[in-house]
Protein backbone atom coordinates (compact mmCIF):
# COMPACT_ATOMS: atom_id res chain seq x y z
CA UNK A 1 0.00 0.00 0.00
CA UNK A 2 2.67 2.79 0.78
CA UNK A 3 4.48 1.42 -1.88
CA UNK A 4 1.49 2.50 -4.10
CA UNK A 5 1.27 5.88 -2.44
CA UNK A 6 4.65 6.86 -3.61
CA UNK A 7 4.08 6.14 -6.94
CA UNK A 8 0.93 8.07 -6.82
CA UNK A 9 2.85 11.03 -5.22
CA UNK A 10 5.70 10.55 -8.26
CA UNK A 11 3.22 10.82 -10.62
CA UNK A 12 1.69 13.45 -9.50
CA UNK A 13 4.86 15.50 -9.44
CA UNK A 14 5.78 13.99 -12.59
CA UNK A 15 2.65 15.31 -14.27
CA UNK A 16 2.47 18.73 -12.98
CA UNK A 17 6.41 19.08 -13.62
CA UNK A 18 5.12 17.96 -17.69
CA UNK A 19 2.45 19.88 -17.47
CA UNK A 20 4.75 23.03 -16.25
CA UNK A 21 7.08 22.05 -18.92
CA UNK A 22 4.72 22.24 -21.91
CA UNK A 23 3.02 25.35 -20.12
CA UNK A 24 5.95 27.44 -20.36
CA UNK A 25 8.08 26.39 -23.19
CA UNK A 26 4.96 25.42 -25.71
CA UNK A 27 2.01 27.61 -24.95
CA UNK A 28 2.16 31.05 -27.06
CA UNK A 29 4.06 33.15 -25.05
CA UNK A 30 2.69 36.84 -23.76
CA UNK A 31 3.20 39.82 -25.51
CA UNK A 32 1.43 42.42 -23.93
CA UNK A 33 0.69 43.25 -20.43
CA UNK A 34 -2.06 44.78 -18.51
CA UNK A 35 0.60 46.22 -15.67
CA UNK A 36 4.14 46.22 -17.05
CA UNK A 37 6.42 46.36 -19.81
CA UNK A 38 7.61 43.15 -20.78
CA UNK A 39 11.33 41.86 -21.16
CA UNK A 40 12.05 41.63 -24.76
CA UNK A 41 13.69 38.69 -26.66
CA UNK A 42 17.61 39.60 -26.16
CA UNK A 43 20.06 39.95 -29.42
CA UNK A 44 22.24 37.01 -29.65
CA UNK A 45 25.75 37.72 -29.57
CA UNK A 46 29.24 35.95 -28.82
CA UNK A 47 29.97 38.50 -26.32
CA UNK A 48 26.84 38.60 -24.99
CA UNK A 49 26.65 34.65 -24.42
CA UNK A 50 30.52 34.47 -22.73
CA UNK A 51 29.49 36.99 -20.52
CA UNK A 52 26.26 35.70 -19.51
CA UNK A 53 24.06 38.82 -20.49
CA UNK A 54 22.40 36.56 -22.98
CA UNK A 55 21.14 33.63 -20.46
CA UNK A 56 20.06 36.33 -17.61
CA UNK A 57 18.44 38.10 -20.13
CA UNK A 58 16.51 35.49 -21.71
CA UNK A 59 15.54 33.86 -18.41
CA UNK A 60 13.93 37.30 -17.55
CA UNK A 61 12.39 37.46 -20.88
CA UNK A 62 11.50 33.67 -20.66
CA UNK A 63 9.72 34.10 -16.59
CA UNK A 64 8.57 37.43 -18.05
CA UNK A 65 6.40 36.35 -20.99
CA UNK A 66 4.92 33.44 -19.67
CA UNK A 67 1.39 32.60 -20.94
CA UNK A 68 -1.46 34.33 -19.32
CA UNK A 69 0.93 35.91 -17.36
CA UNK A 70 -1.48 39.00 -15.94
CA UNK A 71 -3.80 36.51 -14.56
CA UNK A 72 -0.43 34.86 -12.47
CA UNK A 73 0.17 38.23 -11.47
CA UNK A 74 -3.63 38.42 -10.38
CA UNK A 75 -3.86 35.08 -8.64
CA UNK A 76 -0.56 36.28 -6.68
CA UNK A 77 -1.99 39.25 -4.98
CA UNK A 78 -5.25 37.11 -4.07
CA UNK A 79 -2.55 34.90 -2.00
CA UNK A 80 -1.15 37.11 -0.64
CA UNK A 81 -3.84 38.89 0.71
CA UNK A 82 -4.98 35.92 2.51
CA UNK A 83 -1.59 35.58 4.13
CA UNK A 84 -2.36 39.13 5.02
CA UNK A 85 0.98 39.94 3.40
CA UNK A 86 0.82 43.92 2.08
CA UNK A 87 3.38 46.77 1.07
CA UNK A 88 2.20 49.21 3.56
CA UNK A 89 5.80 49.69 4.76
CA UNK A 90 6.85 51.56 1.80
CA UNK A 91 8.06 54.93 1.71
CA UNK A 92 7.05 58.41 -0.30
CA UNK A 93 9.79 60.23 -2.26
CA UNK A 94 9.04 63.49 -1.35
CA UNK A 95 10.11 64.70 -4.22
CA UNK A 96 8.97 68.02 -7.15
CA UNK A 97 7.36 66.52 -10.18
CA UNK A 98 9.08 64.20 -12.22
CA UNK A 99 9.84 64.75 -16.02
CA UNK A 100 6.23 64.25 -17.31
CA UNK A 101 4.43 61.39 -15.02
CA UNK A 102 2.14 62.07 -17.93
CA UNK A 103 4.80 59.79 -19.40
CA UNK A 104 6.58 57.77 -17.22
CA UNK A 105 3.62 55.82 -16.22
CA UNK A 106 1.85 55.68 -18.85
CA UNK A 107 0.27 52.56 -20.45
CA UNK A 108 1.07 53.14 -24.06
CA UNK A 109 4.26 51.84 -24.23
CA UNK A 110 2.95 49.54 -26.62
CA UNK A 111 2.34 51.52 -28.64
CA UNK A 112 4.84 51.09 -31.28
CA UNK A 113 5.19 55.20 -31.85
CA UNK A 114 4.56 56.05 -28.44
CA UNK A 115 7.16 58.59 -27.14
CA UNK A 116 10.48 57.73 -25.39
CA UNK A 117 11.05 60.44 -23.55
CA UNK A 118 14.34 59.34 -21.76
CA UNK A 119 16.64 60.72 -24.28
CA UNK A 120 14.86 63.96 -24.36
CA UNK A 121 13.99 64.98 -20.89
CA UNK A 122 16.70 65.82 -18.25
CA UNK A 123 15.38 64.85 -14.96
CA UNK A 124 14.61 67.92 -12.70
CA UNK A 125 14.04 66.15 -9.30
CA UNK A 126 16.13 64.88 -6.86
CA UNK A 127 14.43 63.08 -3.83
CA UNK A 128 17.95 63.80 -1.98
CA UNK A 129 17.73 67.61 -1.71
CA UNK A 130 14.78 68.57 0.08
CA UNK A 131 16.13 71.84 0.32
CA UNK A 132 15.61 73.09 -2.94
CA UNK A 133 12.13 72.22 -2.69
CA UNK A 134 9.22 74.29 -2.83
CA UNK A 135 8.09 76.14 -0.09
CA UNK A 136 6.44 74.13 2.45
CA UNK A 137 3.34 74.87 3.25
CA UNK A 138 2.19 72.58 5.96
CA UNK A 139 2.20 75.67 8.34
CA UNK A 140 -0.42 77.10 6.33
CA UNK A 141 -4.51 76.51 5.78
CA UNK A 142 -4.84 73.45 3.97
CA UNK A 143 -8.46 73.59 3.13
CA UNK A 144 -9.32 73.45 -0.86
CA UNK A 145 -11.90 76.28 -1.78
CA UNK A 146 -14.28 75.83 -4.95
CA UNK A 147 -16.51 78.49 -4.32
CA UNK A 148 -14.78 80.85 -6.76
CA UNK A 149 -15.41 80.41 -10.19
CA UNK A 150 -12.16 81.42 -12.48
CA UNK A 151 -13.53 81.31 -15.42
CA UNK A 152 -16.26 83.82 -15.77
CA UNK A 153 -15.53 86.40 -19.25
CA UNK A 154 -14.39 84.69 -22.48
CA UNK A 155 -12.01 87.69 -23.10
CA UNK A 156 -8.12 88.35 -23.07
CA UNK A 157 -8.65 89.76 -19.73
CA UNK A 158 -6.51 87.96 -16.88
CA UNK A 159 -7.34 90.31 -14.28
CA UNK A 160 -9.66 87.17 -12.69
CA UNK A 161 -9.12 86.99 -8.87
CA UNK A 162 -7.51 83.96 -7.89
CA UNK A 163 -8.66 82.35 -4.57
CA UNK A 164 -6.33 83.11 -1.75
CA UNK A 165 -4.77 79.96 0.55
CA UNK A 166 -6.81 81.97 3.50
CA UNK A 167 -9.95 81.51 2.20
CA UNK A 168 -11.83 78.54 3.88
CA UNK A 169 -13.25 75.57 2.06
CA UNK A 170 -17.37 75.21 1.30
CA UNK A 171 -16.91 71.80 3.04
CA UNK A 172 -14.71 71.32 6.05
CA UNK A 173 -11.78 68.69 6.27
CA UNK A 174 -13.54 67.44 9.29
CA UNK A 175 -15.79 65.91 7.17
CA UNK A 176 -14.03 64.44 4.29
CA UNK A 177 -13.76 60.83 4.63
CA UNK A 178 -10.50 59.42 6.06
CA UNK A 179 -8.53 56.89 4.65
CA UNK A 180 -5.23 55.17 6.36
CA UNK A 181 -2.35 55.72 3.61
CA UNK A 182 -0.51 52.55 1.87
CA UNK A 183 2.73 54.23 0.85
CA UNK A 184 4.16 52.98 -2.70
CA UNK A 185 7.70 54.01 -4.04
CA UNK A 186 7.53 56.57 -6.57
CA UNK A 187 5.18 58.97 -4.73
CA UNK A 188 2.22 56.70 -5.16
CA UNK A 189 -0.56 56.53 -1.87
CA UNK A 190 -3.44 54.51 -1.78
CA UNK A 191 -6.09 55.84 -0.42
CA UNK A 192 -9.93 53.58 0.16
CA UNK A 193 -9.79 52.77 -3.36
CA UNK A 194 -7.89 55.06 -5.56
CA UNK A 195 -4.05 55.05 -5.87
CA UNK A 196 -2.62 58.39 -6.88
CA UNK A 197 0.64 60.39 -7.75
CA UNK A 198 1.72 63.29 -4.80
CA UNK A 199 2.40 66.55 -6.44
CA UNK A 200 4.92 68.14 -4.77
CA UNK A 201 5.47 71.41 -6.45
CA UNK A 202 7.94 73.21 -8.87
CA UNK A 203 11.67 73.20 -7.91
CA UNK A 204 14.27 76.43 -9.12
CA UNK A 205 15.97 74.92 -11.70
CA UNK A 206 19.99 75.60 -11.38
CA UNK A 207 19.87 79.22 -12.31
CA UNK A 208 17.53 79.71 -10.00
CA UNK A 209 13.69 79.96 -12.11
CA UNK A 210 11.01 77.68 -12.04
CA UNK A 211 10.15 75.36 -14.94
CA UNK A 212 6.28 76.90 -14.48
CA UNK A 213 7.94 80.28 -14.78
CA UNK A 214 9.90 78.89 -17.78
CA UNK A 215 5.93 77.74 -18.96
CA UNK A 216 4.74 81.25 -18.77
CA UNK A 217 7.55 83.11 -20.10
CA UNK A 218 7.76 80.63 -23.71
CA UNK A 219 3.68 81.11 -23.87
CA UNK A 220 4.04 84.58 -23.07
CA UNK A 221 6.63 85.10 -26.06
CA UNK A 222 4.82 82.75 -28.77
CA UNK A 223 1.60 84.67 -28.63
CA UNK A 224 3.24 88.31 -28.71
CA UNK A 225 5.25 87.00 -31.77
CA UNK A 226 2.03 85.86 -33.41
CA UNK A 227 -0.18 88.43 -32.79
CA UNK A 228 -3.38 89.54 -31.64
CA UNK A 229 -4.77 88.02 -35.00
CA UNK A 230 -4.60 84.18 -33.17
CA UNK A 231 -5.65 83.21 -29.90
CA UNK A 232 -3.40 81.87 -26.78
CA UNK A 233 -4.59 79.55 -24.43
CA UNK A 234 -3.24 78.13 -21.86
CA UNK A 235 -5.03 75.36 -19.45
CA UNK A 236 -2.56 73.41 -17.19
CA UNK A 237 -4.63 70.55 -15.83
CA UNK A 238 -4.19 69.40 -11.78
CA UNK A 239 -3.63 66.02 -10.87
CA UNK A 240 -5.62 63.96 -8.53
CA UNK A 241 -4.01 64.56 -5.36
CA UNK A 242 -5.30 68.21 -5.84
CA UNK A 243 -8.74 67.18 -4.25
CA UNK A 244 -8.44 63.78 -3.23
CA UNK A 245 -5.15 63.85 -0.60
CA UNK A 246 -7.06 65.94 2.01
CA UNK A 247 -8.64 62.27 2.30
CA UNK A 248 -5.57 61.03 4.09
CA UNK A 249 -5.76 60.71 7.81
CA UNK A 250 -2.41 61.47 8.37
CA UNK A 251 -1.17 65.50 8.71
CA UNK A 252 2.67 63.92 6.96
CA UNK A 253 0.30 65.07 3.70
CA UNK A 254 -0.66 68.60 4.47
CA UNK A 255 2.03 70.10 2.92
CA UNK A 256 1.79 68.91 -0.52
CA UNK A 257 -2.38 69.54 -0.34
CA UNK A 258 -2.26 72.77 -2.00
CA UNK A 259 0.81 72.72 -4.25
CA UNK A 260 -1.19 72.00 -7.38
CA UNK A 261 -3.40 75.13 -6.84
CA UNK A 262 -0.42 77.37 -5.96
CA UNK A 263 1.32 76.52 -8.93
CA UNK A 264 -1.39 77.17 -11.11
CA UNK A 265 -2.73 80.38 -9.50
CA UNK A 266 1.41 81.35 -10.05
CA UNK A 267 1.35 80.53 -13.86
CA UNK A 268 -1.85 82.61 -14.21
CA UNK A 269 -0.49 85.28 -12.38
CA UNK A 270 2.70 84.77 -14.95
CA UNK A 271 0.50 84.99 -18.04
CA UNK A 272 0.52 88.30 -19.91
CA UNK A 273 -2.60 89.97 -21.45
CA UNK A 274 -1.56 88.17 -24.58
CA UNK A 275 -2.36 84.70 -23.20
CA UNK A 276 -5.92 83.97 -22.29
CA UNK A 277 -5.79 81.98 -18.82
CA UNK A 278 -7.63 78.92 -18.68
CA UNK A 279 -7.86 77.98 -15.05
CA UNK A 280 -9.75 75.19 -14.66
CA UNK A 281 -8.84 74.29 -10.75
CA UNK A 282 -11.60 75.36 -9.02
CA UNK A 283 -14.42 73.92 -11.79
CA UNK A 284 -12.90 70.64 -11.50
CA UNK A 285 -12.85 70.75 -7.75
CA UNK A 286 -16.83 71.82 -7.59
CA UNK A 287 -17.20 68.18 -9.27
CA UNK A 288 -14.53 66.55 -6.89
CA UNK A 289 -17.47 63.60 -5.90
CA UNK A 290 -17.80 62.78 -9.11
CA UNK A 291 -15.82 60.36 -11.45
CA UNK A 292 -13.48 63.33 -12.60
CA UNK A 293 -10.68 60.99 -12.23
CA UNK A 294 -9.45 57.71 -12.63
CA UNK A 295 -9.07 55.56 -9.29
CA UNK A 296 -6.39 53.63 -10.91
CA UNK A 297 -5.01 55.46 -13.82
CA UNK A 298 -2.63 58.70 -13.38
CA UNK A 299 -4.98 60.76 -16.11
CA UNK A 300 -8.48 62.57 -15.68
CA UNK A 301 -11.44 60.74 -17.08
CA UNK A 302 -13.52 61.67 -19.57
CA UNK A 303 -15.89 63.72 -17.54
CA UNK A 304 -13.27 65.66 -15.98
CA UNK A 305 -12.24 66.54 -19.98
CA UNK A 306 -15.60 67.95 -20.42
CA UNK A 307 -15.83 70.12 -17.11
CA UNK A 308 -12.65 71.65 -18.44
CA UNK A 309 -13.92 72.45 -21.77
CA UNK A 310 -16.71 73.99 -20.07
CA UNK A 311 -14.43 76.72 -18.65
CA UNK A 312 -12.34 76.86 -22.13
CA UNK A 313 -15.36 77.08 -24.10
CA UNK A 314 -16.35 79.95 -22.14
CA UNK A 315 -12.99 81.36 -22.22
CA UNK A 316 -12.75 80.68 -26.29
CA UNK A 317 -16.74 82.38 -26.81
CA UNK A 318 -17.90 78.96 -28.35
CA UNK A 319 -21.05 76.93 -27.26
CA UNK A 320 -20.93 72.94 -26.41
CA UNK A 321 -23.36 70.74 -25.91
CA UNK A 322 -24.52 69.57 -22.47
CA UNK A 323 -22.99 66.51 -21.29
CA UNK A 324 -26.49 64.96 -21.50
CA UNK A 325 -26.39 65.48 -25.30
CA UNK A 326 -23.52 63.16 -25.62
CA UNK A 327 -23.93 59.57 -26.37
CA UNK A 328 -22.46 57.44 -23.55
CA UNK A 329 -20.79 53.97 -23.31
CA UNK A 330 -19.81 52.06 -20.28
CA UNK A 331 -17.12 49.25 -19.92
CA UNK A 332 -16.42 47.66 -16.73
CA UNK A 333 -13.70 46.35 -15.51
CA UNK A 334 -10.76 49.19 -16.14
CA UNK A 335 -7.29 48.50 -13.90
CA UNK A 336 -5.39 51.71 -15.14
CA UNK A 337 -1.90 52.50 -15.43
CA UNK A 338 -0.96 52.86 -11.74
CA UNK A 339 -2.44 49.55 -10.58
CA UNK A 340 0.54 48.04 -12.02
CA UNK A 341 2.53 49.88 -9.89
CA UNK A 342 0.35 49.19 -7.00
CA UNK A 343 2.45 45.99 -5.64
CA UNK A 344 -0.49 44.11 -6.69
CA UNK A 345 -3.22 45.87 -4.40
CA UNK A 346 -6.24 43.64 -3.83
CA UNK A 347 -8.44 46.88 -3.12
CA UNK A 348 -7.98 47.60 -6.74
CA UNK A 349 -7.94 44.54 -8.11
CA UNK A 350 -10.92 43.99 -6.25
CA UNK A 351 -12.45 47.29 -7.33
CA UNK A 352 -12.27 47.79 -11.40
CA UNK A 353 -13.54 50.95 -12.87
CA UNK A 354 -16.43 51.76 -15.37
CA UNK A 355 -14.50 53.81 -18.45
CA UNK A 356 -17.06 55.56 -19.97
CA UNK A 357 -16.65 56.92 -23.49
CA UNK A 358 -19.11 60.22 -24.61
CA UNK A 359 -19.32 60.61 -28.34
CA UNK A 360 -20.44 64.02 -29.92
CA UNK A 361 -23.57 63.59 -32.19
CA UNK A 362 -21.46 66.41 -34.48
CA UNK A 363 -20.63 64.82 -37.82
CA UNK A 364 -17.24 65.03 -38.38
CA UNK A 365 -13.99 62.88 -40.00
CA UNK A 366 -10.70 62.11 -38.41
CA UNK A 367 -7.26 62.12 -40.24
CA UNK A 368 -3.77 60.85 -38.48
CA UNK A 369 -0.49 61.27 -39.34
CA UNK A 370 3.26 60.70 -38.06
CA UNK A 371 3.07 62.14 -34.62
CA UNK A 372 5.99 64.17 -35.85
CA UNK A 373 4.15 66.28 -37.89
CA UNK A 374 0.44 66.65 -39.87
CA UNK A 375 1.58 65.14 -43.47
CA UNK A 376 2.77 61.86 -43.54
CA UNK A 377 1.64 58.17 -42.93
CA UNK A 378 -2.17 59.66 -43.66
CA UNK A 379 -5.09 57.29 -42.25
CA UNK A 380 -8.59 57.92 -41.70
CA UNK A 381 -10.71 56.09 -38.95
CA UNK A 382 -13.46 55.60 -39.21
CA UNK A 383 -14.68 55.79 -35.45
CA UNK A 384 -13.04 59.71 -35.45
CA UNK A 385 -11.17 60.38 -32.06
CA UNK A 386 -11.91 57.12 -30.56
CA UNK A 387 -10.10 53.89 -30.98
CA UNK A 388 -11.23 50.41 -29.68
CA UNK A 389 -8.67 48.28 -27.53
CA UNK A 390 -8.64 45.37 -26.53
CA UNK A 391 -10.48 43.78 -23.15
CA UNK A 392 -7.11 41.95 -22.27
CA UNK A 393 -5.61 45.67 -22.34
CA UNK A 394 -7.29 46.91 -19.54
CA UNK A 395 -4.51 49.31 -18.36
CA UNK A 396 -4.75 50.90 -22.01
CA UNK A 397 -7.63 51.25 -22.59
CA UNK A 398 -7.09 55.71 -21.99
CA UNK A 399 -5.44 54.95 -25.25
CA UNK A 400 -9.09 54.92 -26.35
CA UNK A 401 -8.41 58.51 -26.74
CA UNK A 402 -6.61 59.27 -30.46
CA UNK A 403 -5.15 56.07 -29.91
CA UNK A 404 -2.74 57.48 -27.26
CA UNK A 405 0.02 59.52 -28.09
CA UNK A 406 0.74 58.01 -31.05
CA UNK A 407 -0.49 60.24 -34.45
CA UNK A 408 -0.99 63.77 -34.96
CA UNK A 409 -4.60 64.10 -35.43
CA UNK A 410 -6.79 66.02 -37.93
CA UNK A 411 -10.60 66.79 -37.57
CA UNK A 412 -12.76 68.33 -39.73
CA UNK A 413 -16.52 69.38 -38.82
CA UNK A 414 -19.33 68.56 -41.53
CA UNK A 415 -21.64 70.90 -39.28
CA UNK A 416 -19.71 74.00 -38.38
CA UNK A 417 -18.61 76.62 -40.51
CA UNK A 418 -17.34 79.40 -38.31
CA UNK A 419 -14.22 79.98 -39.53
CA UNK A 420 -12.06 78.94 -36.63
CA UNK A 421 -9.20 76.55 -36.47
CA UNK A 422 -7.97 75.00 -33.24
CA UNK A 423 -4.72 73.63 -32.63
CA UNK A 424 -4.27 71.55 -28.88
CA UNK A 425 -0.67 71.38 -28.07
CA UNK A 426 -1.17 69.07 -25.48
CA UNK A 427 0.69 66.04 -23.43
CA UNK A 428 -1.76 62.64 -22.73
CA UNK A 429 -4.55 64.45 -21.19
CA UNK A 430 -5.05 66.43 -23.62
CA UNK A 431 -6.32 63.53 -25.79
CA UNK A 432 -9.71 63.64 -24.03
CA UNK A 433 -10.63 67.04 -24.85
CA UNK A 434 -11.42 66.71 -28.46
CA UNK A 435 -14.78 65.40 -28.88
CA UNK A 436 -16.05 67.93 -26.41
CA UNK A 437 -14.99 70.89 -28.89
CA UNK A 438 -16.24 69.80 -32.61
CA UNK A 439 -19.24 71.61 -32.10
CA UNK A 440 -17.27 75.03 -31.51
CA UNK A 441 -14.83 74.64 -33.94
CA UNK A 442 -14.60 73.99 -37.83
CA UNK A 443 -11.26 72.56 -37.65
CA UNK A 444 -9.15 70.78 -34.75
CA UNK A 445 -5.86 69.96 -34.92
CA UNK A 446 -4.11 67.73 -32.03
CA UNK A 447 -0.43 67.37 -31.69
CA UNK A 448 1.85 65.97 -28.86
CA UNK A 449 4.49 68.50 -27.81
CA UNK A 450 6.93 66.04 -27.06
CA UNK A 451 6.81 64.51 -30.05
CA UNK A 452 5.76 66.83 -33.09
CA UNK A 453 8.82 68.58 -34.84
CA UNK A 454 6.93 71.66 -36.84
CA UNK A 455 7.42 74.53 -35.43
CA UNK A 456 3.58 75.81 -34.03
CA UNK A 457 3.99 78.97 -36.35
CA UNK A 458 4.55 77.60 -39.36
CA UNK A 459 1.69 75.08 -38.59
CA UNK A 460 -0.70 78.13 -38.18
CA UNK A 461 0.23 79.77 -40.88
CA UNK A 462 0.28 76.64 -43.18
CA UNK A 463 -3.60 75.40 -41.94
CA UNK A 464 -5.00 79.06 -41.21
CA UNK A 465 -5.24 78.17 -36.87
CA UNK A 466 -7.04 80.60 -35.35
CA UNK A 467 -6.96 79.29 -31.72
CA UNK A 468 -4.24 77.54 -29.75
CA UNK A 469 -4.80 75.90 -26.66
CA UNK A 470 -1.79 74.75 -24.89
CA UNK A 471 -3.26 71.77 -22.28
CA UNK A 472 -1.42 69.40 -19.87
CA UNK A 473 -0.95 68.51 -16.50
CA UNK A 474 1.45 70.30 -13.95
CA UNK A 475 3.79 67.91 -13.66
CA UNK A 476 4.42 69.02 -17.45
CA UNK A 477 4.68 72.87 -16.50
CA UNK A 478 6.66 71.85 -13.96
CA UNK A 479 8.83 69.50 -16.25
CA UNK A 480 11.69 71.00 -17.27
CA UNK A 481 12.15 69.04 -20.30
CA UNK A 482 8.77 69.47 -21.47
CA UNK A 483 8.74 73.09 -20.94
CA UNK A 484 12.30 72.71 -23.33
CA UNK A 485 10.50 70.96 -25.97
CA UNK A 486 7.63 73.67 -25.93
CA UNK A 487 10.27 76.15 -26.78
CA UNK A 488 11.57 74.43 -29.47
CA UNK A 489 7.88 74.31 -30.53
CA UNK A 490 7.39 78.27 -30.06
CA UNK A 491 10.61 79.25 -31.49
């Protein structure tokens, strides 16, 4: 009888070892992930091989690529949340922004022409020198006020009052929910449900300005070199943490809770008359209950686009529809770009996200091109500024927007004939703003700032542009090698 049980046991191992075998080394391997970017096959070379580059490399591209490897990475987490085994013991870089987190984390890297940005951004933080960060302001009120709208004439005029750091908030921190903070490397918290980047303001850059001063000054420049005969916009976009870290129960936070609204109140201070000031901080944070931003994804949603294009459209003189006129779809399940990041967070993984798409019921046709400029590698689509990806792409599925950062985009109106031309010089969350605008504009032109190579004036002079809207996120303004490649751009 025991003898029997052993040979049951060695088959059993014998089996699943097979079974392993043929798993890994048979089964189509992954090429895509949900949460990462995968090892790729290494380049075979005699060097490479003596050394032992090759073999490490393909055993991390082998372990890497496994099949159905997101669902591993899923099935993980599960265990070890019922070992009770978390990451709560990791630590916040309190750091200034990073060169474009619009970037860094983003999920198109699949993207075949999505943007490497490592060879043309110089980093401008440094998590060692905290004293050449921005002031700290954990001495001061930290209560977010929304009562003041910043976005009331649809002139040049940016005499608009700004709310002060005094004023006190419509509702109390005493009773926003509280959530315990799980730290992730990177400046990533989780807090409840939603994982988030920590602003934590513009640093003086060796000669002593700030990259959003830098922002102001090259916007400031382009539009008195263009003339009164185009309009300059400019709408920097906050991140999440600009409403949603008062929800921390810990005061460690305070100081970073109003670094997104100081740095945008200082670029619209910054702005000359020449640059119409789209401020869109306290609009979005009238609408900070709603789904104005992704739980697990490092951009704005949809919804938040359209609350900002409320306050542009305004700004611009143009009417939109109501976001009731806009046709509406709904996909659950959405893990975004950060959950990958997350350490494998059971909250989130536990909690997907309903993406919802609104499509304008303006007719209208969509051209892309080389994200380099607005002539070659033509293709229409047929679905205009919205792309379909894949349900084993969760993490992507932003990239629903213009297909990412990857084209220059083109769209003409069939229904509007006023005469105007818009040109968004945006980074990623500007790719949401789009189908908000057709109705406003006969012409809109979208190109990424980081990638195109025309200069902006010879663009509106070649396609007649009457508006430009400059839109990203502050860690942009803030990024010193974005605000570089806007020059470039202006020049």
């Amino acid at each position: 009888m025991k003898n029997a049980v052993k040979i049951f046991c060695v088959c059993i191992l014998v089996c699943a070892f097979a079974f392993m075998f043929v798993f890994s080394a048979f089964l189509p391997r992954t090429t895509e992930s949900n949460y990462d970017i995968l090892k790729k096959y290494p380049i075979f070379s005699t060097e490479s091989l003596l050394s032992g580059k090759y073999l490490n490399e393909f055993k991390d591209y082998f372990a890497d690529t496994i099949h159905l490897r997101d669902n591993f990475v899923d099935f993980e987490a599960l265990i070890r949340d019922l070992y009770g085994i978390n990451d709560e013991d990791g630590t916040i870089i309190e750091t200034g922004p990073n060169e474009d987190a619009d970037d860094t984390t983003s999920s198109d890297s699949n993207v075949s022409s999505a943007p490497d940005t490592s060879s043309k951004e110089e980093s401008s933080t440094d998590s060692s020198n905290e004293s050449s960060e921005a002031p700290d302001d954990s001495s001061s009120d930290t209560s977010v006020d929304f009562s003041e709208d910043l976005s009331d004439t649809p002139s040049k005029d940016t005499s608009v009052e700004t709310p002060d750091s005094s004023d006190t908030s419509e509702e109390s921190n005493d009773t926003v929910d509280k959530f315990q903070v799980q730290e992730i490397e990177s400046r990533l918290i989780i807090l409840g449900t939603r994982i988030f980047e920590i602003y934590g303001g513009d640093r003086a850059n060796s000669d002593g300005k700030f990259d959003i001063e830098l922002y102001a000054e090259t916007l400031n420049e382009f539009a008195e070199k263009i003339g009164p005969s185009v309009n300059v916009y400019s709408m920097v976009i906050p991140k999440a943490c600009a409403y949603y870290l008062q929800q921390a129960d810990s005061d460690k936070y305070n100081k970073y809770l109003n670094k997104d609204r100081d740095d945008i109140n200082k670029i619209s201070e910054l702005l000359s008359d020449n640059v119409i000031d789209v401020n869109i901080y306290n609009a979005l944070g009238r609408h900070a209950n709603e789904d104005i931003y992704f739980r697990t994804d490092h951009h704005w949603t949809a919804l938040g686009a359209y609350y900002g294009c409320e306050v542009f459209a305004e700004k611009a003189g143009i009417v939109i529809d109501d976001i009731s006129e806009f046709t509406v779809t709904e996909r659950a399940g959405f893990l975004g770009s950060l959950y990958g990041s997350s350490n494998g967070s059971t909250v989130l993984l536990n909690n997907p996200e309903i993406f919802k798409t609104y499509y304008p019921n303006t007719d209208y046709t969509a051209t892309y091109f080389n994200p380099k400029d607005l002539e070659s590698n033509m293709r229409e689509h047929e679905e205009g500024f919205f792309w379909n990806k894949s349900d084993n792409q969760k993490s992507n599925w932003y990239s629903t927007f213009i297909n990412g950062d990857s084209y220059s985009v083109k769209a003409v109106s069939n229904e509007c004939k006023n005469g105007r031309k818009l040109l968004i010089v945006k980074d990623s969350y500007g790719n949401a703003l789009a189908p908000f605008l057709m109705e406003g504009f006969e012409e809109i032109y979208i190109v990424d700032s980081r990638q195109y190579e025309i200069t902006l004036t010879e663009t509106i002079n070649k396609y007649g542009i009457t508006d430009v809207l400059f839109a990203e996120c502050t860690f942009s303004a803030a990024s010193n090698g974005y605000v570089n490649n806007l020059k470039e751009l202006c020049k």
